[in-house]
N, C-alpha and C. Protein backbone atom coordinates (compact mmCIF):
# COMPACT_ATOMS: atom_id res chain seq x y z
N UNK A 1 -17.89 14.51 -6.61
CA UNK A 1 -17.86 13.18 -6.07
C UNK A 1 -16.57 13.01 -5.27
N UNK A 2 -16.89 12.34 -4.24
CA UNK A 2 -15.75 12.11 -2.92
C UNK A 2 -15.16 10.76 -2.58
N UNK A 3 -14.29 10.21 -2.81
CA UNK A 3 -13.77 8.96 -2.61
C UNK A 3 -12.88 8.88 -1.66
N UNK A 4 -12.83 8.32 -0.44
CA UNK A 4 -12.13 8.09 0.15
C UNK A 4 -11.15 6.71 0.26
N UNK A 5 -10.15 6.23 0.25
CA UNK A 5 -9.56 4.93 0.73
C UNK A 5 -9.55 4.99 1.79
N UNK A 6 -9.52 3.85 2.64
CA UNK A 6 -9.42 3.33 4.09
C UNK A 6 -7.40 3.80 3.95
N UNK A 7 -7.29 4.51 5.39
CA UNK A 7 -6.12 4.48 5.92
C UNK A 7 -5.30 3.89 5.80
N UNK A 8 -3.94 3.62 5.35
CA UNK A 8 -3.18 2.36 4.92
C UNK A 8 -1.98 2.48 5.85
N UNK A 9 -1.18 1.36 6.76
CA UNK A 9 -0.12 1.93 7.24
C UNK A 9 0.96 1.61 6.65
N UNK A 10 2.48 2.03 6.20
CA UNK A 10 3.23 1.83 5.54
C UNK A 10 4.67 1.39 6.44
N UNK A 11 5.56 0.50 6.80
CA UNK A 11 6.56 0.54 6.92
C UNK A 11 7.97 1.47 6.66
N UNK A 12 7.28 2.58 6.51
CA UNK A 12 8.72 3.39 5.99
C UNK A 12 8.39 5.23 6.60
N UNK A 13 9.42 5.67 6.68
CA UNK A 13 9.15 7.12 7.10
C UNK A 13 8.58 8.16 6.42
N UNK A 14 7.79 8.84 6.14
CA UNK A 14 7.02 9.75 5.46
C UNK A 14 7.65 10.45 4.58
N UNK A 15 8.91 10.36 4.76
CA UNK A 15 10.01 11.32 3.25
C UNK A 15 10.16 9.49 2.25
N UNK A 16 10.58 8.82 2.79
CA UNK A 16 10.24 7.56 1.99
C UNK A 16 9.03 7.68 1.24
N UNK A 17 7.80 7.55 1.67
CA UNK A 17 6.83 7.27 1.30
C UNK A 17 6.50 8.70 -0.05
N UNK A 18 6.96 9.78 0.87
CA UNK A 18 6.71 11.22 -0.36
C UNK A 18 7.70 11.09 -1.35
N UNK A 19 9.01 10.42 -1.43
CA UNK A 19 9.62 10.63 -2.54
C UNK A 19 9.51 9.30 -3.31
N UNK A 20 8.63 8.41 -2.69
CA UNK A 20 8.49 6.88 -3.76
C UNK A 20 7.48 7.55 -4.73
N UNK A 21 6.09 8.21 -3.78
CA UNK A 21 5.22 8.62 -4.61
C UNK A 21 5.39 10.18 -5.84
N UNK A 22 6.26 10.70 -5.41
CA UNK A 22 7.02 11.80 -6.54
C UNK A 22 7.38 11.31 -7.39
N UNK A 23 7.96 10.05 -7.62
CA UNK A 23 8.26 9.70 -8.48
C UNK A 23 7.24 8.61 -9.28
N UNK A 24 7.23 9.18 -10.81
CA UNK A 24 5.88 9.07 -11.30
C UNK A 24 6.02 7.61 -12.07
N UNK A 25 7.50 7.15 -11.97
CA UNK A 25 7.60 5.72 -12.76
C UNK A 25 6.69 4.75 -11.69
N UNK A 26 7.09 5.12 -10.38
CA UNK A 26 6.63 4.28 -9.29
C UNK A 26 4.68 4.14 -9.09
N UNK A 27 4.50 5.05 -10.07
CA UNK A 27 3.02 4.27 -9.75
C UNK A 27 2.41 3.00 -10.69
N UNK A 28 3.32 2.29 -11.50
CA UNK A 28 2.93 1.73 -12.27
C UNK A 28 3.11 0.32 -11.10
N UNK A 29 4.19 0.41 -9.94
CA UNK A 29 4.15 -0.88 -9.43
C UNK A 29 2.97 -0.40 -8.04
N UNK A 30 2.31 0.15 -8.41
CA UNK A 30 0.85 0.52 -7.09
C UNK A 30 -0.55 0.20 -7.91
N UNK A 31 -0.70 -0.30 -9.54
CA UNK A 31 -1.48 -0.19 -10.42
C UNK A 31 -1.99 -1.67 -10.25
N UNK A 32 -3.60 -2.02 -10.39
CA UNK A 32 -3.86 -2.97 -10.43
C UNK A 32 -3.75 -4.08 -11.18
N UNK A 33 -4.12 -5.08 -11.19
CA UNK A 33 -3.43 -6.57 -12.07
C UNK A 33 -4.11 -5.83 -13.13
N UNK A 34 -5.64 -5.39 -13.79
CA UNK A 34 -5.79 -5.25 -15.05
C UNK A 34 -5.43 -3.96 -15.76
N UNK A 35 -4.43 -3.95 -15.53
CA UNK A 35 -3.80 -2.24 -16.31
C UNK A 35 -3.55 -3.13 -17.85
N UNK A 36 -3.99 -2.33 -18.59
CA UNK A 36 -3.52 -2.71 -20.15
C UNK A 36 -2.49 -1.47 -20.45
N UNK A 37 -2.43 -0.43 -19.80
CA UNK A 37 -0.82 0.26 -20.15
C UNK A 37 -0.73 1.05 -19.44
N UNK A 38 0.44 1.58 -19.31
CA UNK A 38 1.15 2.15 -18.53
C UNK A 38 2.64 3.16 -19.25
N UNK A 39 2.38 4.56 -19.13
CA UNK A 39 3.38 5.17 -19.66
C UNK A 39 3.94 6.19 -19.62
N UNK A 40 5.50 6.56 -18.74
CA UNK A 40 5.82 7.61 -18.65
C UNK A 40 6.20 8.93 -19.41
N UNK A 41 4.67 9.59 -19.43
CA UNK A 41 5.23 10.91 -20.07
C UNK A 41 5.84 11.47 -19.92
N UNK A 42 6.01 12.41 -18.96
CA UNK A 42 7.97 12.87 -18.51
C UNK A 42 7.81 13.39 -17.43
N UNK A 43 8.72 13.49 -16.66
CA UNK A 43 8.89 13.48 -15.32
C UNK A 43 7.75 13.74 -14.44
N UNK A 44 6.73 14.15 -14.82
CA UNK A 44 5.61 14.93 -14.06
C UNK A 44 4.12 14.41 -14.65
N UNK A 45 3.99 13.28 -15.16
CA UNK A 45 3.07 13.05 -16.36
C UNK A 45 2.95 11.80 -16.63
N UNK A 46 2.05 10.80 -15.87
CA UNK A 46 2.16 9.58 -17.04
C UNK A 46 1.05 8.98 -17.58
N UNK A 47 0.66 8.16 -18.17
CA UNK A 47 -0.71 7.79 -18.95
C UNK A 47 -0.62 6.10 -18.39
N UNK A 48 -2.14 6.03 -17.58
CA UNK A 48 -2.58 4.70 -17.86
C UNK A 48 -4.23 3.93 -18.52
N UNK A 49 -4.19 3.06 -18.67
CA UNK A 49 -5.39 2.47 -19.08
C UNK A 49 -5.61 1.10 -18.53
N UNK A 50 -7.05 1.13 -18.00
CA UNK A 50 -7.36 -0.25 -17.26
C UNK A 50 -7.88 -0.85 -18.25
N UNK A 51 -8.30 -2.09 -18.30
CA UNK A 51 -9.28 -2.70 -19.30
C UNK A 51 -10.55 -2.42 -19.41
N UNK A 52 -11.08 -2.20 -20.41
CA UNK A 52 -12.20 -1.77 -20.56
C UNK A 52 -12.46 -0.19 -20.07
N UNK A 53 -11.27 -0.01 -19.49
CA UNK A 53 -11.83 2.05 -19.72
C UNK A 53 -10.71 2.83 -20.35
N UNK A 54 -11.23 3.90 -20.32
CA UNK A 54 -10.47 4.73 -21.40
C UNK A 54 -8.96 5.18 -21.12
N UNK A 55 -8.17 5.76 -21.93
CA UNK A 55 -7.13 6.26 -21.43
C UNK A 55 -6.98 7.24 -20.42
N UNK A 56 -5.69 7.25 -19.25
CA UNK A 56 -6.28 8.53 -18.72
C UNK A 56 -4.61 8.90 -17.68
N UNK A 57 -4.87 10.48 -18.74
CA UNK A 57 -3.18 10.95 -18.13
C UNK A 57 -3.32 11.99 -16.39
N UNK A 58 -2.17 11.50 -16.03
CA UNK A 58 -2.18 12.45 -14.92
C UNK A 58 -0.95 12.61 -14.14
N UNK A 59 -1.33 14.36 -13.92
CA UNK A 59 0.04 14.81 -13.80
C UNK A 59 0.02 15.23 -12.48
N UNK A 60 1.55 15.72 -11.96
CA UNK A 60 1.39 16.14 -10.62
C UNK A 60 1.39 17.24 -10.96
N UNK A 61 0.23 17.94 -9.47
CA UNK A 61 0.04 19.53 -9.69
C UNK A 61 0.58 20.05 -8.77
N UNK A 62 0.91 19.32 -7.69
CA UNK A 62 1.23 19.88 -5.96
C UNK A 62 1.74 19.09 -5.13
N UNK A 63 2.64 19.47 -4.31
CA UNK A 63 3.59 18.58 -3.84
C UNK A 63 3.86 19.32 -2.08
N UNK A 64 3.25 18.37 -1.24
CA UNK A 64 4.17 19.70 -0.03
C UNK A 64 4.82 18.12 0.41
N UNK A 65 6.30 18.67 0.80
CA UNK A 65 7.32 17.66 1.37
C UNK A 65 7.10 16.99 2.42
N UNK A 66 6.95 15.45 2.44
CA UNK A 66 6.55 14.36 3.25
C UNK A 66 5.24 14.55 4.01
N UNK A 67 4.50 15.58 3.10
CA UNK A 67 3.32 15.47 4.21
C UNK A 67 2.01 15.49 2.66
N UNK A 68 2.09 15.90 1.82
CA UNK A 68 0.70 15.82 0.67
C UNK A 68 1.00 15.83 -0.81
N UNK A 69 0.52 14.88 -1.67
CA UNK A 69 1.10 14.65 -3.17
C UNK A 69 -0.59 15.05 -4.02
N UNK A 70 -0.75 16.17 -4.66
CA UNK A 70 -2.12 15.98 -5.47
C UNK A 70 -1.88 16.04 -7.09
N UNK A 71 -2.06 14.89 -7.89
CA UNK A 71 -2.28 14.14 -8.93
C UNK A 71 -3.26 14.91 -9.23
N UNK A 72 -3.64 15.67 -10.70
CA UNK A 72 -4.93 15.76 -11.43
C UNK A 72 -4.34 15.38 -12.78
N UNK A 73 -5.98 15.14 -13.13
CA UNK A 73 -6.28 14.58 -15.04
C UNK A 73 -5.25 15.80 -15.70
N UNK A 74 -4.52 15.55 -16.28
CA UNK A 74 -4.32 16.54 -17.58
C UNK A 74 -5.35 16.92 -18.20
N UNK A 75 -6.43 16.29 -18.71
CA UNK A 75 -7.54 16.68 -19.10
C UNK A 75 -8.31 17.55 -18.63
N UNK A 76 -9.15 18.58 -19.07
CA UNK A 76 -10.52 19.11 -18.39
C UNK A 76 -11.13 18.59 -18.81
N UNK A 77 -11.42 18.04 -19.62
CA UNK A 77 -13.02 16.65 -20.00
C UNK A 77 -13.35 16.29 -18.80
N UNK A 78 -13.03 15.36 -18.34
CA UNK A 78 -13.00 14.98 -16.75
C UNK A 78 -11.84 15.26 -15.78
N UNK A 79 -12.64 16.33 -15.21
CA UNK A 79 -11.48 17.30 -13.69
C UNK A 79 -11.63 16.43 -12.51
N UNK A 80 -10.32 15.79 -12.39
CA UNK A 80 -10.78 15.29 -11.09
C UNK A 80 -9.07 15.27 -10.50
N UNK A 81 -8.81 15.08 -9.17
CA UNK A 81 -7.70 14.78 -8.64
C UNK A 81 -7.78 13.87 -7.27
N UNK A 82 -6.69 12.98 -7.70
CA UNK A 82 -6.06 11.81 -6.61
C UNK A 82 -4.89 12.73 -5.86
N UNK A 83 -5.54 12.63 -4.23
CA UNK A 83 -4.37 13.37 -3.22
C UNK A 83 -3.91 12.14 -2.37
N UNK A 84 -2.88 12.52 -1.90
CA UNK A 84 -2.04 11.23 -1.33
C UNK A 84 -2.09 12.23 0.35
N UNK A 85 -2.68 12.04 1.27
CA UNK A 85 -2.52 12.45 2.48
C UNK A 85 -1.37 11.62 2.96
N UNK A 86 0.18 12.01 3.58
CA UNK A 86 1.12 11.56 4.43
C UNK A 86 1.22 11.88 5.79
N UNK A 87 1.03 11.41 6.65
CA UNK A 87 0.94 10.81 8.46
C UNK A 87 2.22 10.51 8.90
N UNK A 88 2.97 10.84 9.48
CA UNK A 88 4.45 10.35 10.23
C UNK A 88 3.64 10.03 11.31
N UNK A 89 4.09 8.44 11.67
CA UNK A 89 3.52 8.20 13.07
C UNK A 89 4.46 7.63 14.06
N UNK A 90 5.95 7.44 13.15
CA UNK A 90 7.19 7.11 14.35
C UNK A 90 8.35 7.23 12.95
N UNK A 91 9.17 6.89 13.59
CA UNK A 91 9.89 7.21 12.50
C UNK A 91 9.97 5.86 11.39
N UNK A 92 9.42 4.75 11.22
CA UNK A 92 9.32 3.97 10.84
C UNK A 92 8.01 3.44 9.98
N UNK A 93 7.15 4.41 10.57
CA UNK A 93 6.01 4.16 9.89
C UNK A 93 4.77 5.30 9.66
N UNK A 94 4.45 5.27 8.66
CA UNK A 94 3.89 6.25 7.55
C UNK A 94 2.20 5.79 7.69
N UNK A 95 1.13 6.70 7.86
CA UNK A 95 -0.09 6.58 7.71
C UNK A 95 -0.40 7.34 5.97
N UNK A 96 -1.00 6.75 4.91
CA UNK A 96 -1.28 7.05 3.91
C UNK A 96 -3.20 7.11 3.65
N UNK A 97 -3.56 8.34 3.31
CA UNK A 97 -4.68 8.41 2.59
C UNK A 97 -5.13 8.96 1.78
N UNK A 98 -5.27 7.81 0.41
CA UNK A 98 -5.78 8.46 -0.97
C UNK A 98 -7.47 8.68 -0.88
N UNK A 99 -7.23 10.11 -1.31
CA UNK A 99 -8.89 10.58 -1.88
C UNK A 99 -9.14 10.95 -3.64
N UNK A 100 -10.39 11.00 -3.67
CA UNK A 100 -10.55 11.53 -5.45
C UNK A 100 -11.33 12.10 -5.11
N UNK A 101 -11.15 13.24 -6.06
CA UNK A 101 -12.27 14.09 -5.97
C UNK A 101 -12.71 14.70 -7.19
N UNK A 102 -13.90 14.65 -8.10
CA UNK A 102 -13.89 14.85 -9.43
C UNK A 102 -15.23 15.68 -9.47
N UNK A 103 -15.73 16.28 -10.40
CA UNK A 103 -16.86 16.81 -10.33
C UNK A 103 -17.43 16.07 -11.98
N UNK A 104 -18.13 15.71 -11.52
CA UNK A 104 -19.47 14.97 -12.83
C UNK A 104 -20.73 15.00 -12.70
N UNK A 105 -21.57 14.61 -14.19
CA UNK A 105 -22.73 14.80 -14.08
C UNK A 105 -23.23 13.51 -13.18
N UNK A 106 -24.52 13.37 -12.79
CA UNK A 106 -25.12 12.47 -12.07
C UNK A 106 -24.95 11.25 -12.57
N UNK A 107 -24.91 11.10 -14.10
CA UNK A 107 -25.14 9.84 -15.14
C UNK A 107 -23.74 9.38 -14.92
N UNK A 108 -22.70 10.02 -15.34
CA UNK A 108 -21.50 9.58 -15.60
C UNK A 108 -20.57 9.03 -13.78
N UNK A 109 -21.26 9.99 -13.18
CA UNK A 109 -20.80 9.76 -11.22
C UNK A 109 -21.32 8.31 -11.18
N UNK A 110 -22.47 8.04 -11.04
CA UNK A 110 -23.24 6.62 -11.28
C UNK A 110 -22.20 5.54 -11.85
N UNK A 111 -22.19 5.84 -13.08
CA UNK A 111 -21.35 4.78 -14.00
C UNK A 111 -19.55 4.29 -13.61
N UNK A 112 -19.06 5.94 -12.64
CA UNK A 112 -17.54 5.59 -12.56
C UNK A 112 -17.49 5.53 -10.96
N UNK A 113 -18.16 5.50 -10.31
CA UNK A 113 -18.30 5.48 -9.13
C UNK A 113 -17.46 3.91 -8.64
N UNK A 114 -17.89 2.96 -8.63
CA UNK A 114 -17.83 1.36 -8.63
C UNK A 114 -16.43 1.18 -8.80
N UNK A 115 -15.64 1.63 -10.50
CA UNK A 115 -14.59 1.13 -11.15
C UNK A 115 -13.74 1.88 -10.00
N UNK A 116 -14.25 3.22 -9.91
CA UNK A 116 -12.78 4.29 -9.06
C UNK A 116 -12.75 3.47 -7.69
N UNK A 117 -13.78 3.51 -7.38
CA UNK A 117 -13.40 3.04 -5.99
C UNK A 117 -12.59 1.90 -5.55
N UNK A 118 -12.82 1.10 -6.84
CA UNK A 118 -12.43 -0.24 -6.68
C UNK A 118 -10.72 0.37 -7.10
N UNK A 119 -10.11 0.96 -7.73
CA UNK A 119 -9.10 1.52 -8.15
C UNK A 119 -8.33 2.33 -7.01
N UNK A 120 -8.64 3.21 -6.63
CA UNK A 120 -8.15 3.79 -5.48
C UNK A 120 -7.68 3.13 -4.21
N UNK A 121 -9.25 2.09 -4.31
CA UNK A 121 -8.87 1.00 -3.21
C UNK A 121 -7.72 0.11 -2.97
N UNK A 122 -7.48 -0.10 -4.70
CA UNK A 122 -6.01 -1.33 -5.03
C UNK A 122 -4.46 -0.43 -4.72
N UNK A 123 -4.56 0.84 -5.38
CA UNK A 123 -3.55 1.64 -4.92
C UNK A 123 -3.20 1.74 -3.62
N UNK A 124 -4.21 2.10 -2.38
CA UNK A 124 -3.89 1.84 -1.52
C UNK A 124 -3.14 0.67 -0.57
N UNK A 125 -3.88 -0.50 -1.13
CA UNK A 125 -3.47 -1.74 -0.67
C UNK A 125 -1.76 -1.97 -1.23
N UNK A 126 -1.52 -1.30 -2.24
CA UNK A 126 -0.34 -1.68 -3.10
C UNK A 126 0.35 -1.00 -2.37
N UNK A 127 0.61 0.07 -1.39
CA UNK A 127 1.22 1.51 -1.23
C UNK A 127 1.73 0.36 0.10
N UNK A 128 1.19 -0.90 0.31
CA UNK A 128 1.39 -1.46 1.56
C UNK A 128 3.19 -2.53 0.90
N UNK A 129 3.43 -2.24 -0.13
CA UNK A 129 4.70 -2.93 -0.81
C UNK A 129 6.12 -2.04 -0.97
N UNK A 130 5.57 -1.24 -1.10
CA UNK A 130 7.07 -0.07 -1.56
C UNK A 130 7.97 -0.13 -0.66
């Protein structure tokens, strides 16, 4: 399954934008109003939970400098990873695009389809504050 966010543009230069998102405290202020927690596992690792869904940790796996950040589950239960595409488009401003990409059965794609999107979507919009 393939999720795309709409393009976001950012006010800041693409090493801005790659080292806000390296740093893993900083996604808790990109997290939507219904997060019920939020928690830094350690430097590379943190755990959140929305309401009404389950817990869910994720770490960074890959990093290329001011240009791509890819986030996967700690888990293999559900394999999936959030990539942060980075755009320099002047020196002032940053093109950002988050994708997910997870592999599931048909039943469970169905069921998380709606929540992620709607999730990915808020991150993006938030990435418009940093």
């Amino acid at each position: 399954m393939h999720i795309e966010a709409p393009k976001k543009t950012v006010a800041k230069s693409d090493k801005e934008v790659f080292d806000f998102l390296i740093d893993i405290k900083n996604f808790e202020k990109l997290m939507p109003d219904n997060i019920s927690k939020f928690e830094v596992l350690s430097e590379d690792k943190f755990l959140f939970a929305l309401k009404g869904m389950p817990e869910i940790v994720l770490k960074l796996k890959e990093q290329y400098p001011n240009n791509k950040i890819i986030l996967g589950a700690a888990s293999e239960k559900l394999p999936f990873t959030l990539t942060a595409d980075i755009t320099s488009l002047s020196a002032t401003e940053t093109e950002v695009t988050l994708s997910f990409e997870g592999e599931f059965n048909a039943m469970m794609a169905m069921m998380i389809k709606g929540p992620i999107t709607k999730f990915i979507d808020t991150l993006s919009e938030n990435l418009q504050v940093i």
